[in-house]
C-alpha atoms as a PDB file:
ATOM      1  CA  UNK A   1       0.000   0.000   0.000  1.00  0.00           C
ATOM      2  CA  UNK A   2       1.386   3.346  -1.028  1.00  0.00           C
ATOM      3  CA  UNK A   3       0.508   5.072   2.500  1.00  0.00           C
ATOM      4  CA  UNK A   4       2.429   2.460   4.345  1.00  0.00           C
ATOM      5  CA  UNK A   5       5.252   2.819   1.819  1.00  0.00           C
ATOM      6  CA  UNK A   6       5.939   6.681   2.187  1.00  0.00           C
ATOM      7  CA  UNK A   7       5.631   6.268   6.097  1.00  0.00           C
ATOM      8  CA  UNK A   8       8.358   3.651   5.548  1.00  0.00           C
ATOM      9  CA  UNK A   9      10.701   5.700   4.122  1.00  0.00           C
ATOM     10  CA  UNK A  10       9.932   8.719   5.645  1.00  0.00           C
ATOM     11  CA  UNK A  11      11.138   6.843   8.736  1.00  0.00           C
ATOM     12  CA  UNK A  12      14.101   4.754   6.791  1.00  0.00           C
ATOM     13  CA  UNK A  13      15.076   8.867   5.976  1.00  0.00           C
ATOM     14  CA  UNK A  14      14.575  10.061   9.006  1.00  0.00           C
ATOM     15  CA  UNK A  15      16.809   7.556  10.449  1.00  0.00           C
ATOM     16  CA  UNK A  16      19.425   7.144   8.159  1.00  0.00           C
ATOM     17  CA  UNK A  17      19.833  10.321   6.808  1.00  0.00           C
ATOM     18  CA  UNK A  18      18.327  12.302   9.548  1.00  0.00           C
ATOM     19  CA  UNK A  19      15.769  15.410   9.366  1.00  0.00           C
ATOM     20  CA  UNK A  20      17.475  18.163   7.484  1.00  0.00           C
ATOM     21  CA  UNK A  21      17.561  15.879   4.560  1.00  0.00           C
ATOM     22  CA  UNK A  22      14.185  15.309   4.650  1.00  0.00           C
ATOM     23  CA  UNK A  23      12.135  16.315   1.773  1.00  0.00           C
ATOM     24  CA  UNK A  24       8.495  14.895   0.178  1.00  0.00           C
ATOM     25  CA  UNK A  25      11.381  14.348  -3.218  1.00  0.00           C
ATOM     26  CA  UNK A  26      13.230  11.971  -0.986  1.00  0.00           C
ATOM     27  CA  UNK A  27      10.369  10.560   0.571  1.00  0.00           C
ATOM     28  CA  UNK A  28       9.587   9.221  -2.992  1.00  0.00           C
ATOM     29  CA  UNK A  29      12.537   8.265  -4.211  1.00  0.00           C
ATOM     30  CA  UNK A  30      13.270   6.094  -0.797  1.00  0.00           C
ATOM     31  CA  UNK A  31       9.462   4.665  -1.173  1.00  0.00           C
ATOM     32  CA  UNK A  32      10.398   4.263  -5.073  1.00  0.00           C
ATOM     33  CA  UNK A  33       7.169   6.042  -5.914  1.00  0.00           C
ATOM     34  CA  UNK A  34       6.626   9.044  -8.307  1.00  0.00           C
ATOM     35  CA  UNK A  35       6.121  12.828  -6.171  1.00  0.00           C
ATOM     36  CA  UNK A  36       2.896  13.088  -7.796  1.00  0.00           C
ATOM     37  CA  UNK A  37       1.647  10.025  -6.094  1.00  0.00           C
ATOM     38  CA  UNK A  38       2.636  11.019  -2.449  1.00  0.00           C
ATOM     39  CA  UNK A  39       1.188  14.245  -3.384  1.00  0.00           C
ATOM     40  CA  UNK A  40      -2.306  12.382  -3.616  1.00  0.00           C
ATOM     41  CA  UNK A  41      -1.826  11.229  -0.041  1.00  0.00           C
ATOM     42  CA  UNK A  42      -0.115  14.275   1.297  1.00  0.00           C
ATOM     43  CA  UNK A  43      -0.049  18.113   0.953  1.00  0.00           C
ATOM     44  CA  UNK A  44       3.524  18.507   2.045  1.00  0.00           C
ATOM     45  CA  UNK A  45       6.416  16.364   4.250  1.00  0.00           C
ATOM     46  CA  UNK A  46       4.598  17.546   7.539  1.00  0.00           C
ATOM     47  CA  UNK A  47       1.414  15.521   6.955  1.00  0.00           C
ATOM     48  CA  UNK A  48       3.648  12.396   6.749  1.00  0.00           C
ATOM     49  CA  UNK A  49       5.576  13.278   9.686  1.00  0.00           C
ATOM     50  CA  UNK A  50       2.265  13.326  11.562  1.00  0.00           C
ATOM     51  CA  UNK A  51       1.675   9.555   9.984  1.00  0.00           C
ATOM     52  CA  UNK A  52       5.212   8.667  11.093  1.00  0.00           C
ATOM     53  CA  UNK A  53       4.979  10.339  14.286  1.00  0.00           C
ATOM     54  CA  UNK A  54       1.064   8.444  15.417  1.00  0.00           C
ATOM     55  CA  UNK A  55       2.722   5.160  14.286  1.00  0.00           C
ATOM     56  CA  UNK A  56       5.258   5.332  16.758  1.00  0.00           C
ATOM     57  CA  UNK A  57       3.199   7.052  19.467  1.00  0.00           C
ATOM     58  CA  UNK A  58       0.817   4.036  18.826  1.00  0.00           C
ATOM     59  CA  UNK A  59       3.791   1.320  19.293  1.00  0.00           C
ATOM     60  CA  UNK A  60       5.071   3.212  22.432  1.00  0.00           C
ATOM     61  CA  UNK A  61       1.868   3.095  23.659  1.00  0.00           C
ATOM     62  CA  UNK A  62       1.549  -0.649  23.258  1.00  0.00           C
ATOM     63  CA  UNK A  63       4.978  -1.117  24.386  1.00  0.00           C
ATOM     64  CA  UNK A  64       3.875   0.958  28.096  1.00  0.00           C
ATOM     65  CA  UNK A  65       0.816  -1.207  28.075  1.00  0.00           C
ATOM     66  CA  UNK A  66       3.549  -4.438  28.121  1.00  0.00           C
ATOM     67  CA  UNK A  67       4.765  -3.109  30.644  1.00  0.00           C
ATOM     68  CA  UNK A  68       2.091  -2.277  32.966  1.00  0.00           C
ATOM     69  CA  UNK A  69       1.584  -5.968  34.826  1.00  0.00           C
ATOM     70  CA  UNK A  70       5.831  -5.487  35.651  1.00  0.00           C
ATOM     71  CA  UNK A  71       5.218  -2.293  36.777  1.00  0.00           C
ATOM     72  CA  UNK A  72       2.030  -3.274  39.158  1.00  0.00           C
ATOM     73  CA  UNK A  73       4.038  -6.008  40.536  1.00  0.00           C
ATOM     74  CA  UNK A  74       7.063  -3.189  41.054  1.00  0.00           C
ATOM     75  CA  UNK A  75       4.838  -1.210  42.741  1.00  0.00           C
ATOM     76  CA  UNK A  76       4.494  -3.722  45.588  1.00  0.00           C
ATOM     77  CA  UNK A  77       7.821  -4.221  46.410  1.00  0.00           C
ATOM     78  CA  UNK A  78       9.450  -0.732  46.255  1.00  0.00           C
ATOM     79  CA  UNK A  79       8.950   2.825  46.000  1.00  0.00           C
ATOM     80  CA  UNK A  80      12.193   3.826  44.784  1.00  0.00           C
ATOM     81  CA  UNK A  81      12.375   1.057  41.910  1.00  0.00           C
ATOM     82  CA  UNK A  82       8.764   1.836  40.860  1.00  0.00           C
ATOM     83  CA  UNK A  83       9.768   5.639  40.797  1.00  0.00           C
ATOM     84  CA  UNK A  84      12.534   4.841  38.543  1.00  0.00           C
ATOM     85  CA  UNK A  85      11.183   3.004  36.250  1.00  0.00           C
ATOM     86  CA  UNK A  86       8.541   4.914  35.287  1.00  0.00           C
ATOM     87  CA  UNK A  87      10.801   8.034  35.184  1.00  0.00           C
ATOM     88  CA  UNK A  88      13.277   5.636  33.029  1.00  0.00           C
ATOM     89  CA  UNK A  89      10.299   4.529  30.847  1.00  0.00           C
ATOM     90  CA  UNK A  90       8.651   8.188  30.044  1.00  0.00           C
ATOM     91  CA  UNK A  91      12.065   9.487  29.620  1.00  0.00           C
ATOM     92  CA  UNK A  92      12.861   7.261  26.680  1.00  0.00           C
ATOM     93  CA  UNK A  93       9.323   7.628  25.426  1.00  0.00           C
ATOM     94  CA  UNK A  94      10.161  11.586  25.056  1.00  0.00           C
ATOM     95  CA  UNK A  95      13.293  11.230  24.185  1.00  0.00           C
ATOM     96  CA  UNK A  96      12.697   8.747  21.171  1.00  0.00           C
ATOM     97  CA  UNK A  97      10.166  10.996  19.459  1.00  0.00           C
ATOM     98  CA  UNK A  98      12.012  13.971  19.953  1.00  0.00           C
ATOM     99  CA  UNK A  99      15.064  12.436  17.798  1.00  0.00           C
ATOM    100  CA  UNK A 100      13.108  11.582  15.165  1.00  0.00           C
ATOM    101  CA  UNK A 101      12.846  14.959  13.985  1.00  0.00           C
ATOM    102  CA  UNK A 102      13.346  17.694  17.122  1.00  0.00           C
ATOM    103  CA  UNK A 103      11.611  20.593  15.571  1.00  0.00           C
ATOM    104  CA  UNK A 104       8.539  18.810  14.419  1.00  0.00           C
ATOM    105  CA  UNK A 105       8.309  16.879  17.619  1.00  0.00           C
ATOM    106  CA  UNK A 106       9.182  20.039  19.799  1.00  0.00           C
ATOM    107  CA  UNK A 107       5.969  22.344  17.539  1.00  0.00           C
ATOM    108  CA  UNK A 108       3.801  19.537  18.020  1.00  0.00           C
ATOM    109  CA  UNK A 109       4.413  17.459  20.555  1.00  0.00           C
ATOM    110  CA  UNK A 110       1.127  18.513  22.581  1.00  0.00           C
ATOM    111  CA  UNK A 111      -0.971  16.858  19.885  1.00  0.00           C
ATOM    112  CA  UNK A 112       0.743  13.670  20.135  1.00  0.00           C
ATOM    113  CA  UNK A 113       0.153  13.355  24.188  1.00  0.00           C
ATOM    114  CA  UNK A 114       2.145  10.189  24.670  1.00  0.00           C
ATOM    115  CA  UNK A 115       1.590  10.472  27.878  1.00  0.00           C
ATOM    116  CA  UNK A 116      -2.061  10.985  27.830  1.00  0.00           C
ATOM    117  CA  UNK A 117      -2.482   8.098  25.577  1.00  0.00           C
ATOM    118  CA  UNK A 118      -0.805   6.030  27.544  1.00  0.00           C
ATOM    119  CA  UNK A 119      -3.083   6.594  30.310  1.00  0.00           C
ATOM    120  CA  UNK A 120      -5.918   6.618  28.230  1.00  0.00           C
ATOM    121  CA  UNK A 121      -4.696   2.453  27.391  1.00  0.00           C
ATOM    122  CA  UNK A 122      -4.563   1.494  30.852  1.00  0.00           C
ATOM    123  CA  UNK A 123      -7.937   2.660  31.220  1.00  0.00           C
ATOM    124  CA  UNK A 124      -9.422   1.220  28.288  1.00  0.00           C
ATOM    125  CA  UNK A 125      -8.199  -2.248  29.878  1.00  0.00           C
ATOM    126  CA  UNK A 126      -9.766  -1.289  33.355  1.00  0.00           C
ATOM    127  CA  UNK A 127      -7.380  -0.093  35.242  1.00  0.00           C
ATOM    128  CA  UNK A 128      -7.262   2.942  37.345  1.00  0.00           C
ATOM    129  CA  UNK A 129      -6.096   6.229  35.833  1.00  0.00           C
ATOM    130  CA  UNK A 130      -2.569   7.394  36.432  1.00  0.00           C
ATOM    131  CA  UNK A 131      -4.249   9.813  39.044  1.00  0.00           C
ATOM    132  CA  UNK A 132      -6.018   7.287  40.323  1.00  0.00           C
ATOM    133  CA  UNK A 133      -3.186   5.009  40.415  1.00  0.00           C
ATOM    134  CA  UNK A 134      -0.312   7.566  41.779  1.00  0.00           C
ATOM    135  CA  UNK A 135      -2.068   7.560  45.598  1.00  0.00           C
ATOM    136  CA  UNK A 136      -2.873   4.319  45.937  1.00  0.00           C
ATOM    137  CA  UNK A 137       0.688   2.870  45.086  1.00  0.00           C
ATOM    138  CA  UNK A 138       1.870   5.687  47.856  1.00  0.00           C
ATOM    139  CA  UNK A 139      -0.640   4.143  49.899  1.00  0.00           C
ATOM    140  CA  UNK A 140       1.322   0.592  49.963  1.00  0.00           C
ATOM    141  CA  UNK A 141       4.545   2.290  51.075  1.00  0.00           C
ATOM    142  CA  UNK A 142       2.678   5.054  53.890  1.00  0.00           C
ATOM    143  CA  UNK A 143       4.244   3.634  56.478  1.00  0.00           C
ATOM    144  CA  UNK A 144       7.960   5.468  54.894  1.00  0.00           C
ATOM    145  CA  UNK A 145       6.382   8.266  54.116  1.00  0.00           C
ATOM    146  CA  UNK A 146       6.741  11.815  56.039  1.00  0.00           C
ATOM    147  CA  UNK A 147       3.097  13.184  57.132  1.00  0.00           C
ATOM    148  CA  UNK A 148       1.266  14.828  54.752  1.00  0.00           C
ATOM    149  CA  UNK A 149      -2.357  14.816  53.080  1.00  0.00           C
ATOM    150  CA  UNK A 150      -1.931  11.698  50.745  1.00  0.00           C
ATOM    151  CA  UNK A 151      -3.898  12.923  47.884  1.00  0.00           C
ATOM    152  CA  UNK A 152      -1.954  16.527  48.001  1.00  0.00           C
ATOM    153  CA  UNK A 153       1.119  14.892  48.020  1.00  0.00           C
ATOM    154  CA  UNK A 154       0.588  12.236  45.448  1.00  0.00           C
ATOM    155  CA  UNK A 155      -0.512  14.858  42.647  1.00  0.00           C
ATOM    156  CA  UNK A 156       2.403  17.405  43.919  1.00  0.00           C
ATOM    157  CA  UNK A 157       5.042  14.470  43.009  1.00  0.00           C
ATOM    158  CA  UNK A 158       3.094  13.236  40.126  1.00  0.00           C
ATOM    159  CA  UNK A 159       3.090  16.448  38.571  1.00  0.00           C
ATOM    160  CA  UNK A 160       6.664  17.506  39.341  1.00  0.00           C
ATOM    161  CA  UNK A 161       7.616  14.528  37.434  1.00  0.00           C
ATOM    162  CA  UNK A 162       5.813  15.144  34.703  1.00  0.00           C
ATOM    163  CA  UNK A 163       6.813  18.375  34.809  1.00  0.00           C
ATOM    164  CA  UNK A 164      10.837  17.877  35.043  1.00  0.00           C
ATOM    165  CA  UNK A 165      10.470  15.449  31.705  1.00  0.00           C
ATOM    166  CA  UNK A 166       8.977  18.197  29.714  1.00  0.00           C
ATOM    167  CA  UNK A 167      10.882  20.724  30.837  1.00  0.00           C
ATOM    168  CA  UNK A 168      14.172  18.659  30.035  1.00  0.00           C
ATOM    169  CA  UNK A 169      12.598  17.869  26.460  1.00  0.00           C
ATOM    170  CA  UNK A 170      11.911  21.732  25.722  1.00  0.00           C
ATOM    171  CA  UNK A 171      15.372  22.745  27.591  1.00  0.00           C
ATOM    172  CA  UNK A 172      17.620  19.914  27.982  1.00  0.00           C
ATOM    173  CA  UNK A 173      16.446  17.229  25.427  1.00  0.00           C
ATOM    174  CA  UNK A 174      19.490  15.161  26.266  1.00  0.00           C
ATOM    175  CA  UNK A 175      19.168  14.994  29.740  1.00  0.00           C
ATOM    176  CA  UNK A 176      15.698  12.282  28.746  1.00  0.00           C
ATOM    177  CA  UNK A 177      19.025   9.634  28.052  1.00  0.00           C
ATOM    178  CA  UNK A 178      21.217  10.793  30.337  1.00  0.00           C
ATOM    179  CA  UNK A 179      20.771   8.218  33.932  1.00  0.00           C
ATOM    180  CA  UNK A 180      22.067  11.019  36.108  1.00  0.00           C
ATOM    181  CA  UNK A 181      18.997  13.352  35.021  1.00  0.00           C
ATOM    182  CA  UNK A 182      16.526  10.424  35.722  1.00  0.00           C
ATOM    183  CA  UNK A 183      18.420   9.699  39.058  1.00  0.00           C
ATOM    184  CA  UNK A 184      18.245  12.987  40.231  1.00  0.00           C
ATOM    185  CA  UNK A 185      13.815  13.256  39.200  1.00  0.00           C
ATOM    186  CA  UNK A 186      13.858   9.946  41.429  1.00  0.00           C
ATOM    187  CA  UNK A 187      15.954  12.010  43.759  1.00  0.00           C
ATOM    188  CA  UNK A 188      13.856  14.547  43.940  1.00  0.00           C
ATOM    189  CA  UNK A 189      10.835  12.774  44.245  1.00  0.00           C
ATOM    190  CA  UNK A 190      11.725  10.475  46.980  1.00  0.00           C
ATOM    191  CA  UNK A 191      13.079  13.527  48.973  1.00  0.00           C
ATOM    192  CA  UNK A 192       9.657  15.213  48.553  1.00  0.00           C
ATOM    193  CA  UNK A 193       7.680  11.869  49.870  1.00  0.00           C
ATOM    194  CA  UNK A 194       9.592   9.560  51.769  1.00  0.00           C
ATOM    195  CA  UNK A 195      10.130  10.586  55.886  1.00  0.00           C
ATOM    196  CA  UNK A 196      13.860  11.916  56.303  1.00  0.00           C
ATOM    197  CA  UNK A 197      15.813   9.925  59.189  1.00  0.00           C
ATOM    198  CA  UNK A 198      16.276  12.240  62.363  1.00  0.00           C
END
């Protein structure tokens, strides 16, 4: 099918040859397809990039679904190695998309909503929100953490992780791969929640 072919090698471009070199010519000459034809599919190299980028939103989505159950399971035994894998997880997410093609990922990366989609998944297959879900895994570990109003706390941590990823992508898109960044977000985290020894 000619869609599937120029989202192919938009990607195989992308990839290989990176961004700057991308181009709806050399889009069809890596799908081996005349311009005229993509043209019949899409107005310009953006509308493909949207294709490419909601294929791989989808597969990153179905990839966080995988890895829900581990995660659940995670959840029961520790804090800390829940907190970092989730940070580890949504870091690559972000970080994957965003070197596909930076620019185009950076101008529209609000319409893709990984993270949002994700969430919308786990609730399609009956689970609990990530809102929902953030308090009660704090509620299996209350007994480390420092006084507080659970559901306050739960949303403050939630959302300053969520909030250090995107900042990093818009600021520091590097820091998504680096392991000290996501160390010190778990850091950070756990320093906010978790009772400090006298």
């Amino acid at each position: 099918m000619l869609v599937r072919a120029v989202r192919e090698a938009c990607l195989k471009v992308l990839e290989s040859e990176g961004p700057d070199k991308l181009t709806t010519q050399r889009i069809a000459d890596v799908a081996g397809v005349n311009i005229a034809s993509v043209y019949q599919y899409f107005p310009n190299k953006e509308a493909v990039l949207a294709e490419v980028f909601n294929e791989q939103v989808e597969n990153l989505v179905a990839e966080a679904g995988q890895e829900f159950d581990r995660l659940q399971q995670l959840s029961e035994q520790s804090l800390e190695a829940t907190l970092d894998a989730i940070i580890a997880m949504e870091a690559r997410f972000l970080f994957k998309l965003y070197q596909l093609a930076p620019e185009f990922y950076l101008q529209y990366e609000s319409s893709f909503n990984i993270l949002g989609r994700v969430d919308q998944l786990t609730q399609s297959r009956e689970n609990p929100s990530w809102a929902e879900w953030f308090p009660v895994f704090l509620k299996l570990h209350h007994h480390r953490l420092r006084s507080g109003d659970l559901e306050t706390m739960a949303f403050v941590a939630r959302h300053s992780l969520e909030s250090a990823l995107r900042n990093a992508l818009y600021e520091r898109p590097d820091a998504l791969a680096d392991a000290t960044f996501q160390r010190e977000v778990a850091t950070l985290i756990q320093r906010y929640l978790l009772a400090q020894p006298d």
